[in-house]
N, C-alpha and C. Protein backbone atom coordinates (compact mmCIF):
# COMPACT_ATOMS: atom_id res chain seq x y z
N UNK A 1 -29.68 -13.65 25.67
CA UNK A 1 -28.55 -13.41 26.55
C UNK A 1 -27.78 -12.19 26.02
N UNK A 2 -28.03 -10.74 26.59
CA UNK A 2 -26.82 -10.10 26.24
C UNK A 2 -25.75 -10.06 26.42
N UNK A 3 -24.90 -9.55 25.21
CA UNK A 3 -23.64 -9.67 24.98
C UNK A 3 -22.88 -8.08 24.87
N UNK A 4 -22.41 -7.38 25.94
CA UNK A 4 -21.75 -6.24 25.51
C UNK A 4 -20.44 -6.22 25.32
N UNK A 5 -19.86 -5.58 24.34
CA UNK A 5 -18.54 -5.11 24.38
C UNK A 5 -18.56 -4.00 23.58
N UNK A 6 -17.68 -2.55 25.10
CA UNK A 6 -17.51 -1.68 24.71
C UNK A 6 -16.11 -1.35 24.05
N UNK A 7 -15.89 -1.33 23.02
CA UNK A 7 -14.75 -1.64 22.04
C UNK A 7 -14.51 0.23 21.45
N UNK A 8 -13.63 0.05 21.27
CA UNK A 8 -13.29 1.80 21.22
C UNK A 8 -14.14 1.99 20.01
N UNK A 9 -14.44 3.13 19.70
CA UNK A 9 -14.97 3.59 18.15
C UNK A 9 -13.87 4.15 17.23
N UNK A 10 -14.50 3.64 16.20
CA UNK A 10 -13.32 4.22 14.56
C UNK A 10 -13.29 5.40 14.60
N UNK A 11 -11.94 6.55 14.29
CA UNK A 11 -12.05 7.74 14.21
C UNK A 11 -12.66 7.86 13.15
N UNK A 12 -13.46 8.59 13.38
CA UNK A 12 -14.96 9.30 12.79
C UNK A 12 -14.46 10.66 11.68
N UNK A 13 -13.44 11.24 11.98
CA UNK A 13 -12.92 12.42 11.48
C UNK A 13 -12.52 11.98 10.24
N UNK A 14 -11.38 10.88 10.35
CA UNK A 14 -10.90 10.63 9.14
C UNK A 14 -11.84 10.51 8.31
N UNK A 15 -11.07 11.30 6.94
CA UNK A 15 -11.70 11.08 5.51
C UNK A 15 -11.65 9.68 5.01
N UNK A 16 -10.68 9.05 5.24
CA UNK A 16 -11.01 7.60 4.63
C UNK A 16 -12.12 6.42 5.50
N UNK A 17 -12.72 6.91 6.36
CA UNK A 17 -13.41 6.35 6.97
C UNK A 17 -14.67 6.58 6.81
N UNK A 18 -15.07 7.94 5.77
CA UNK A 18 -16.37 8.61 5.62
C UNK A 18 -17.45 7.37 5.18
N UNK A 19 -17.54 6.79 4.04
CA UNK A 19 -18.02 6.32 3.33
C UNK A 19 -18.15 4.99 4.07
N UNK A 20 -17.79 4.40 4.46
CA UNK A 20 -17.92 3.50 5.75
C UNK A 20 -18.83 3.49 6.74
N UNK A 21 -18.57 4.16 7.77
CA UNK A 21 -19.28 5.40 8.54
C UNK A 21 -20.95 5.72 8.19
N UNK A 22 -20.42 6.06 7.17
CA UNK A 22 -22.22 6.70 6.45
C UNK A 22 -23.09 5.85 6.27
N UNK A 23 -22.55 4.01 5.61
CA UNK A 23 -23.44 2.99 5.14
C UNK A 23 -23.50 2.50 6.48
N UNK A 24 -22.43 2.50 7.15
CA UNK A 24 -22.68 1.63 8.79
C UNK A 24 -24.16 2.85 9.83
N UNK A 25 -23.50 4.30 9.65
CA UNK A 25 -24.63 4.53 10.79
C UNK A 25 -25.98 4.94 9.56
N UNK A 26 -26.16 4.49 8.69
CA UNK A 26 -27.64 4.47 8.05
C UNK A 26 -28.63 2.84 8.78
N UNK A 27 -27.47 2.60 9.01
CA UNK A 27 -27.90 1.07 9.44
C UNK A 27 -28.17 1.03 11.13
N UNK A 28 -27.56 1.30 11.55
CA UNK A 28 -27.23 1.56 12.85
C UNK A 28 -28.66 1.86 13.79
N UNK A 29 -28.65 1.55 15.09
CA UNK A 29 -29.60 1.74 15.96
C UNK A 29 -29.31 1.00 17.12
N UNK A 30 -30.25 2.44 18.59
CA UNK A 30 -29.45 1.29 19.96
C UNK A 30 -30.32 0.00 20.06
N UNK A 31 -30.30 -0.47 20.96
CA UNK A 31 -31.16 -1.92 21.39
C UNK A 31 -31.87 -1.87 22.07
N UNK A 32 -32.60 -2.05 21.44
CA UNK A 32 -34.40 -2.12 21.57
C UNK A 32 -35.28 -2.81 22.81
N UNK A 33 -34.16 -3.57 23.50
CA UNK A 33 -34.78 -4.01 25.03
C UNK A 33 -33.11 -4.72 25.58
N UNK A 34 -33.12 -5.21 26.84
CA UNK A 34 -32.09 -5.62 27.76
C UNK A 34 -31.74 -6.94 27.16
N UNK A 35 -32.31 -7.99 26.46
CA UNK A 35 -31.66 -9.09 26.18
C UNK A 35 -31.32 -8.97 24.51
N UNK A 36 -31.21 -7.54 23.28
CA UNK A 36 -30.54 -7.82 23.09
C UNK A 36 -28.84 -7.50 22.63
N UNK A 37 -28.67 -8.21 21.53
CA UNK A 37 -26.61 -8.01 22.06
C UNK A 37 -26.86 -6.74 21.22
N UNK A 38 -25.52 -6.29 21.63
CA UNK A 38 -25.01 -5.04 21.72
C UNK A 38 -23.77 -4.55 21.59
N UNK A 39 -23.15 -3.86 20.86
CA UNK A 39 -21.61 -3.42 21.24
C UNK A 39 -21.69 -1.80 20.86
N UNK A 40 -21.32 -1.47 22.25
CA UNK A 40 -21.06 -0.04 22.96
C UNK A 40 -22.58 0.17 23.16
N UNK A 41 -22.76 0.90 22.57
CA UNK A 41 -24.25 1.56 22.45
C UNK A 41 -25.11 1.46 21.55
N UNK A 42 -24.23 0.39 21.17
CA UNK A 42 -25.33 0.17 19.46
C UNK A 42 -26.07 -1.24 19.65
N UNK A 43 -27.19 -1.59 18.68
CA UNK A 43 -27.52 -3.16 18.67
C UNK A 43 -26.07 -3.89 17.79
N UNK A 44 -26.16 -4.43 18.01
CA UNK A 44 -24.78 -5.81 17.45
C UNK A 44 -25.54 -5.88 15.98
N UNK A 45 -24.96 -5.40 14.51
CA UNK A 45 -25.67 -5.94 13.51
C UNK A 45 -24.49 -7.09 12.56
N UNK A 46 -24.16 -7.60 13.64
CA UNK A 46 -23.01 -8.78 13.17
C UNK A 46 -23.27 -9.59 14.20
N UNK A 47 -23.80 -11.46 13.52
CA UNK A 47 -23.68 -12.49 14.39
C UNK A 47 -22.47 -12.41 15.17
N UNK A 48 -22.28 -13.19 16.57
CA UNK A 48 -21.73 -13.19 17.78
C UNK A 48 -20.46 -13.95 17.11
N UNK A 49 -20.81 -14.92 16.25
CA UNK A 49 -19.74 -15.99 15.98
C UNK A 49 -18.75 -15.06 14.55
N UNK A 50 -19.12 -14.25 14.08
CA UNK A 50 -18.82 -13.64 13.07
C UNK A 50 -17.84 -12.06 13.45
N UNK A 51 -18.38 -11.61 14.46
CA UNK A 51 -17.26 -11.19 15.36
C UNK A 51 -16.31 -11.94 15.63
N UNK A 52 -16.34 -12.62 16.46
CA UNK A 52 -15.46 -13.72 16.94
C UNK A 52 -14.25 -14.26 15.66
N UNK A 53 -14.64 -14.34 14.45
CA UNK A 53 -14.07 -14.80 13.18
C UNK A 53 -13.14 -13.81 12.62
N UNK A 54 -13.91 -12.31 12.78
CA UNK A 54 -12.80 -11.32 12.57
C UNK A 54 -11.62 -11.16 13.20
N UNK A 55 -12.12 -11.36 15.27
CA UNK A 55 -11.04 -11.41 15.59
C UNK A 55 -9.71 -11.92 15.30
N UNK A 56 -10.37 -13.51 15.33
CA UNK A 56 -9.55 -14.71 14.69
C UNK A 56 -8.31 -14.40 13.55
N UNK A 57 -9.07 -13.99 12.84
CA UNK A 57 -8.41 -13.35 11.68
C UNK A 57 -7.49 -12.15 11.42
N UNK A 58 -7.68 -11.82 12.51
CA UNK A 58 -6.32 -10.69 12.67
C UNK A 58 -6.30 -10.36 14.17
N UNK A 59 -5.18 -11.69 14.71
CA UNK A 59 -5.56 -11.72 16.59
C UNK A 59 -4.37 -10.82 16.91
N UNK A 60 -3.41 -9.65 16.02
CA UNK A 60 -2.91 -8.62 16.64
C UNK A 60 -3.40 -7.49 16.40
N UNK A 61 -4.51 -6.98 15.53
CA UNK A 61 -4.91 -6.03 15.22
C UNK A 61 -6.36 -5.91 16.49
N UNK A 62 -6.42 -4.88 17.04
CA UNK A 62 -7.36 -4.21 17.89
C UNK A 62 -8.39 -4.09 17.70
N UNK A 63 -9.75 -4.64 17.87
CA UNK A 63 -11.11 -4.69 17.10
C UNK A 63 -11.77 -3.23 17.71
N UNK A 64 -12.06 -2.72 17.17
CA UNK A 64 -12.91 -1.38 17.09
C UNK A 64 -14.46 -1.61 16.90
N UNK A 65 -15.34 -0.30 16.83
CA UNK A 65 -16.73 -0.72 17.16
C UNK A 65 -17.14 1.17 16.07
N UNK A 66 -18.39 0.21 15.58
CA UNK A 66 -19.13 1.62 14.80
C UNK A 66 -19.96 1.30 14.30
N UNK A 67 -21.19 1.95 15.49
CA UNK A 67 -22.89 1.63 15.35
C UNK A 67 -23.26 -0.28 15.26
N UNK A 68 -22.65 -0.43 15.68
CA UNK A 68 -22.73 -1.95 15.72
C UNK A 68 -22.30 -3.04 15.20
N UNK A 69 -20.99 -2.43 14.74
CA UNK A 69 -20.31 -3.20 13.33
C UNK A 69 -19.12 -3.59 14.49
N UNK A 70 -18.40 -4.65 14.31
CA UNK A 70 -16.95 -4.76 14.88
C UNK A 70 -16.21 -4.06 13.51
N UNK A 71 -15.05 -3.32 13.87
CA UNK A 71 -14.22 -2.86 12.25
C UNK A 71 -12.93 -3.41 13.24
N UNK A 72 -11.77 -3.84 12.18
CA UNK A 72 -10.44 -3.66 12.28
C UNK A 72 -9.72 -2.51 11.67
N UNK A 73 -8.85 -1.68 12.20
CA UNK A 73 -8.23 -0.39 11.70
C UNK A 73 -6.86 -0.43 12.22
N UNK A 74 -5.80 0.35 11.34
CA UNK A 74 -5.06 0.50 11.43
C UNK A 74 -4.52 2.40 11.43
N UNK A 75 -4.17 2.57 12.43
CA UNK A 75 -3.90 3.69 12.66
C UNK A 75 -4.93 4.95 12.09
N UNK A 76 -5.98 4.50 12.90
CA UNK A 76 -7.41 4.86 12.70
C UNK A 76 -8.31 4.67 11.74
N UNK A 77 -7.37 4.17 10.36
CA UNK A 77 -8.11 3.77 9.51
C UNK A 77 -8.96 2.76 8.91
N UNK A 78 -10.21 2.65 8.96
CA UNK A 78 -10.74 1.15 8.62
C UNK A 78 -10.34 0.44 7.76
N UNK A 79 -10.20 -0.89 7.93
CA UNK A 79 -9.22 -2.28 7.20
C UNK A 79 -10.29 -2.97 6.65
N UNK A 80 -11.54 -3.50 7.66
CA UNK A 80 -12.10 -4.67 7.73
C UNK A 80 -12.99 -4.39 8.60
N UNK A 81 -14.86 -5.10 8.44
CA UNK A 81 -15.55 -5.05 9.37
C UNK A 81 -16.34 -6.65 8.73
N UNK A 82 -16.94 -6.94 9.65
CA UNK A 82 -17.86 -8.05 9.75
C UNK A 82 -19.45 -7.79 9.82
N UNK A 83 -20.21 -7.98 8.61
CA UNK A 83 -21.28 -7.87 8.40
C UNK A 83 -22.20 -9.06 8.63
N UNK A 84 -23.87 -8.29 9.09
CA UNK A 84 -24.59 -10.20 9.24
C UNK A 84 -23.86 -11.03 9.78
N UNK A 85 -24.55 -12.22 8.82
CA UNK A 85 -23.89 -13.84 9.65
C UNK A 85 -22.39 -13.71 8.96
N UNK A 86 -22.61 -13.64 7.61
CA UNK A 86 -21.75 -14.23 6.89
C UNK A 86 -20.96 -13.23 5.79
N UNK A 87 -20.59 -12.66 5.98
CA UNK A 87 -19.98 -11.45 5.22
C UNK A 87 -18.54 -10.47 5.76
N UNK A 88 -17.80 -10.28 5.30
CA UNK A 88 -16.72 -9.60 5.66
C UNK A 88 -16.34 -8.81 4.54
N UNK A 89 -16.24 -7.33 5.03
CA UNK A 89 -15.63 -6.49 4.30
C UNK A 89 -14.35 -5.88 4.40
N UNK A 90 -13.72 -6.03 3.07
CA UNK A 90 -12.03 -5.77 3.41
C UNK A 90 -11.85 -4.58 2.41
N UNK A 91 -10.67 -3.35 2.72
CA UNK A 91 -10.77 -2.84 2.58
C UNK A 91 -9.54 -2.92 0.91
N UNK A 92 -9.54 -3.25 -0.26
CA UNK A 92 -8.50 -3.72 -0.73
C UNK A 92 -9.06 -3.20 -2.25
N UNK A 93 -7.79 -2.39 -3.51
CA UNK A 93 -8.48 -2.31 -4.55
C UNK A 93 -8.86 -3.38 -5.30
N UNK A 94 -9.42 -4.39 -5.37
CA UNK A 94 -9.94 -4.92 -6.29
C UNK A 94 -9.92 -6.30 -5.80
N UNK A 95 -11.41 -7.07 -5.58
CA UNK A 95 -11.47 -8.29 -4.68
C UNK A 95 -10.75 -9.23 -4.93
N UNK A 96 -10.48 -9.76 -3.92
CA UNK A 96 -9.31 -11.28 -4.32
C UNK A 96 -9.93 -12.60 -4.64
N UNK A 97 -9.09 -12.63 -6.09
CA UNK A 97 -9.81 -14.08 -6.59
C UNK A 97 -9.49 -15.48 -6.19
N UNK A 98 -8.83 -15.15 -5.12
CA UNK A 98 -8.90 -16.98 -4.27
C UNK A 98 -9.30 -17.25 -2.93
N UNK A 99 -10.86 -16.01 -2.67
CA UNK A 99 -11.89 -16.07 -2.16
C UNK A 99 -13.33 -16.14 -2.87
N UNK A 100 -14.28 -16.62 -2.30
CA UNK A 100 -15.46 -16.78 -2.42
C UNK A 100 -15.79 -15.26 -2.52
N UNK A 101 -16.65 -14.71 -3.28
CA UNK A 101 -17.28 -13.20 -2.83
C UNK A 101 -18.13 -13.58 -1.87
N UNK A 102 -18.84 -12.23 -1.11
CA UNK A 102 -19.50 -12.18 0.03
C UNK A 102 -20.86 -11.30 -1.31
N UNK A 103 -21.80 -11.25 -0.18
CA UNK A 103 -22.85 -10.46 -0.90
C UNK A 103 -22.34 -8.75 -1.19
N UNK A 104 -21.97 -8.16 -2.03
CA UNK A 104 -21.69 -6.89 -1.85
C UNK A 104 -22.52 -5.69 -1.37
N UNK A 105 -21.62 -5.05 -1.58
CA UNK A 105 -22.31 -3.10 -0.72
C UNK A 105 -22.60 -2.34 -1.75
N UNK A 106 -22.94 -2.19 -2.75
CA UNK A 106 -22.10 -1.70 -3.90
C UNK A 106 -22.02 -0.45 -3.75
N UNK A 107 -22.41 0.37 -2.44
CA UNK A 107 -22.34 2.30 -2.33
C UNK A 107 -20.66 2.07 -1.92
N UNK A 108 -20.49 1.00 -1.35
CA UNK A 108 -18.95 0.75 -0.51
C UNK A 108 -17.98 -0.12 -1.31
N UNK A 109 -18.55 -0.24 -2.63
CA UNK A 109 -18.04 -1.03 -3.52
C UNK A 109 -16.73 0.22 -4.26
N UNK A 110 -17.33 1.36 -4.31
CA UNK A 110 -16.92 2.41 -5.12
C UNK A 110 -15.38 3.38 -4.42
N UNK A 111 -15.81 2.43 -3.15
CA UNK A 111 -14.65 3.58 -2.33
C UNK A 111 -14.11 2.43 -1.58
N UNK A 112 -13.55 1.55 -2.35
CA UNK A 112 -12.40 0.44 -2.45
C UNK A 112 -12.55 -0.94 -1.46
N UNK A 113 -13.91 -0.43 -1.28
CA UNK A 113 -14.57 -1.88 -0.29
C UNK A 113 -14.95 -3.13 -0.93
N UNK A 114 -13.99 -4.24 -0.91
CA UNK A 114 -14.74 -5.90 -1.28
C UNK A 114 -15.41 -6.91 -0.49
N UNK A 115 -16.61 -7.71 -0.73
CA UNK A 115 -17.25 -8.43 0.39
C UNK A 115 -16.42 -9.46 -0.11
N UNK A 116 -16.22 -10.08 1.20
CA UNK A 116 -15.77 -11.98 0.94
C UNK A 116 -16.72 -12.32 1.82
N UNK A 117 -16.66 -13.91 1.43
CA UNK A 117 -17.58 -15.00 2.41
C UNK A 117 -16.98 -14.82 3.87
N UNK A 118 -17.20 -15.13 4.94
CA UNK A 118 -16.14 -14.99 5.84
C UNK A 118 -15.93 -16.63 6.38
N UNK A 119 -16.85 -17.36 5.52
CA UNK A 119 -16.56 -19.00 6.21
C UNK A 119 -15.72 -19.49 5.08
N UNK A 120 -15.73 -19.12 3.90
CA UNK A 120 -15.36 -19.86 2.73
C UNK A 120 -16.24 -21.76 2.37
N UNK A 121 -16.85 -21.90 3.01
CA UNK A 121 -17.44 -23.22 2.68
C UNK A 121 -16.45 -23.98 1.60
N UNK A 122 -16.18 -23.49 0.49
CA UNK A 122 -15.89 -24.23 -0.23
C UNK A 122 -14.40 -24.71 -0.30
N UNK A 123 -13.73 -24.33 0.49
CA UNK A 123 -11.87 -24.47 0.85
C UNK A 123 -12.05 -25.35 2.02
N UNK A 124 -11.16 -26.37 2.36
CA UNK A 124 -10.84 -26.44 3.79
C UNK A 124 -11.26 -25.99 4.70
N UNK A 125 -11.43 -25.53 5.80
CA UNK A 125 -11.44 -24.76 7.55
C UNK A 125 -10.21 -23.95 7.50
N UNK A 126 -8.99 -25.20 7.42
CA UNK A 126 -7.55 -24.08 7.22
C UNK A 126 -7.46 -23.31 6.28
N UNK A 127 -7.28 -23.60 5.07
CA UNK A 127 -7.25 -22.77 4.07
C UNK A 127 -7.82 -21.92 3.97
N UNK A 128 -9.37 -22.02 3.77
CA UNK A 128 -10.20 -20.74 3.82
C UNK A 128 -9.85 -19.63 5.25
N UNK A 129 -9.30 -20.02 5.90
CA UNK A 129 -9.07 -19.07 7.05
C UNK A 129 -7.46 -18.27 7.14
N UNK A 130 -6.55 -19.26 5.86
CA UNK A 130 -4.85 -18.81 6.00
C UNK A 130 -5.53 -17.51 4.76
N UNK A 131 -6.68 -18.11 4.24
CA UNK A 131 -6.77 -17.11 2.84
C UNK A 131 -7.25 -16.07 3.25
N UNK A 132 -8.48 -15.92 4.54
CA UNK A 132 -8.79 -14.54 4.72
C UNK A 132 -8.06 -14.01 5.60
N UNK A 133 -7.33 -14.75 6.21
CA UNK A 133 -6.65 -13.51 7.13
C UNK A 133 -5.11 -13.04 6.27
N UNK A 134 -5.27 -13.72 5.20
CA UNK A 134 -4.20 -13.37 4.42
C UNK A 134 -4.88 -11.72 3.53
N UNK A 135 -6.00 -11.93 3.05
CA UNK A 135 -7.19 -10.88 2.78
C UNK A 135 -6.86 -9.69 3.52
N UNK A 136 -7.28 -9.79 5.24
CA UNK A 136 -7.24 -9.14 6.29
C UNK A 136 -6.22 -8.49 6.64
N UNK A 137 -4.92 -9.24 6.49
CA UNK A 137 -3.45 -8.85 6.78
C UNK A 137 -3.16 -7.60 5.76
N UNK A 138 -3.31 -7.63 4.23
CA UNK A 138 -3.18 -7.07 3.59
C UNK A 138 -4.31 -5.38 3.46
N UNK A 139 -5.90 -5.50 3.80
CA UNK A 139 -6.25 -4.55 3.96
C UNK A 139 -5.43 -3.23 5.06
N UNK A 140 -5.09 -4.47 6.16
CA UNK A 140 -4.06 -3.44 6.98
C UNK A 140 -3.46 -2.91 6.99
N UNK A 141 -2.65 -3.24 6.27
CA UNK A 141 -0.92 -2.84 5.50
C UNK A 141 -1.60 -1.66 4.56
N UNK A 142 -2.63 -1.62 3.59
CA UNK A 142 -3.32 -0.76 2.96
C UNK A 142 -4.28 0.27 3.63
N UNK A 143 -4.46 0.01 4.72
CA UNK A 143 -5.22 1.03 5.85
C UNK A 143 -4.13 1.66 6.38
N UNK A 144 -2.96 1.10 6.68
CA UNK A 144 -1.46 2.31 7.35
C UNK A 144 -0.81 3.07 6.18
N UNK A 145 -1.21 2.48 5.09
CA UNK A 145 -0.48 3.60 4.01
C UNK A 145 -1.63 4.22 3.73
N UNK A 146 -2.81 4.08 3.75
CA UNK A 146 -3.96 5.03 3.72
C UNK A 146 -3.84 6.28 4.91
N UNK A 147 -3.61 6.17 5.82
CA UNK A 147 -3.59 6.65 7.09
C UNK A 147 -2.27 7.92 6.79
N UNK A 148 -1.03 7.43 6.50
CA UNK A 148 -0.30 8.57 6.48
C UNK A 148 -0.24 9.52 4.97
């Protein structure tokens, strides 16, 4: 069943977005026949439900799109994107220790990117979810002072 959503794209220009950008469109490619998902023009390389989780997680911030990634940004700058099933990358110096890690990037490790789990299994439902969007909230706040 395809799934499109054409979701604006991350400004591409910005310098703090380079390194992002580069590991996302190495990855990147359109879709390969009509049934499958997709966002904009890219194949979807983030489960459907894992989108959906980012949103969740920051339901005032504007979900953006790049090569097939959902990203969250703040005043063009990338915050947060949702990798695979199970992975979320936040944009923050130094990962937070009252999350689970996610599998890391480590080229995106270097230019202030941390993976978390994005389910937390091991917390609550609530908790693990007050904790990443607490994660999420804060890459933002660090993507608008990145930005100016």
């Amino acid at each position: 069943m395809p799934m499109r959503l054409d979701l604006p794209s991350i400004r591409a220009e910005h310098p703090r977005n380079a390194a992002l950008l580069d590991f996302l469109r190495a990855q990147g490619c359109p879709p390969s026949g009509p049934d499958d998902y997709a966002l904009g023009e890219w194949q979807l390389h983030t489960h459907p439900d894992l989108l959906d989780r980012l949103a969740e997680l920051a339901r005032r911030a504007p979900l953006h799109a790049a090569y097939g990634v959902p990203v969250l940004a703040r005043e063009g700058v990338a915050a947060a994107a949702a990798l695979g099933t199970s992975v979320l990358l936040v944009r923050l110096p130094a990962a937070p220790t009252d999350l689970e890690a996610g599998t890391p990037a480590p080229f995106l490790a270097g230019h202030g990117w941390q993976a978390v789990d994005a389910w937390q299994s091991g917390l609550p439902c609530a908790e693990g979810a007050r904790r990443l969007s607490g994660a999420v909230r804060r890459a933002l706040a660090g993507a608008r002072d990145l930005a100016s």
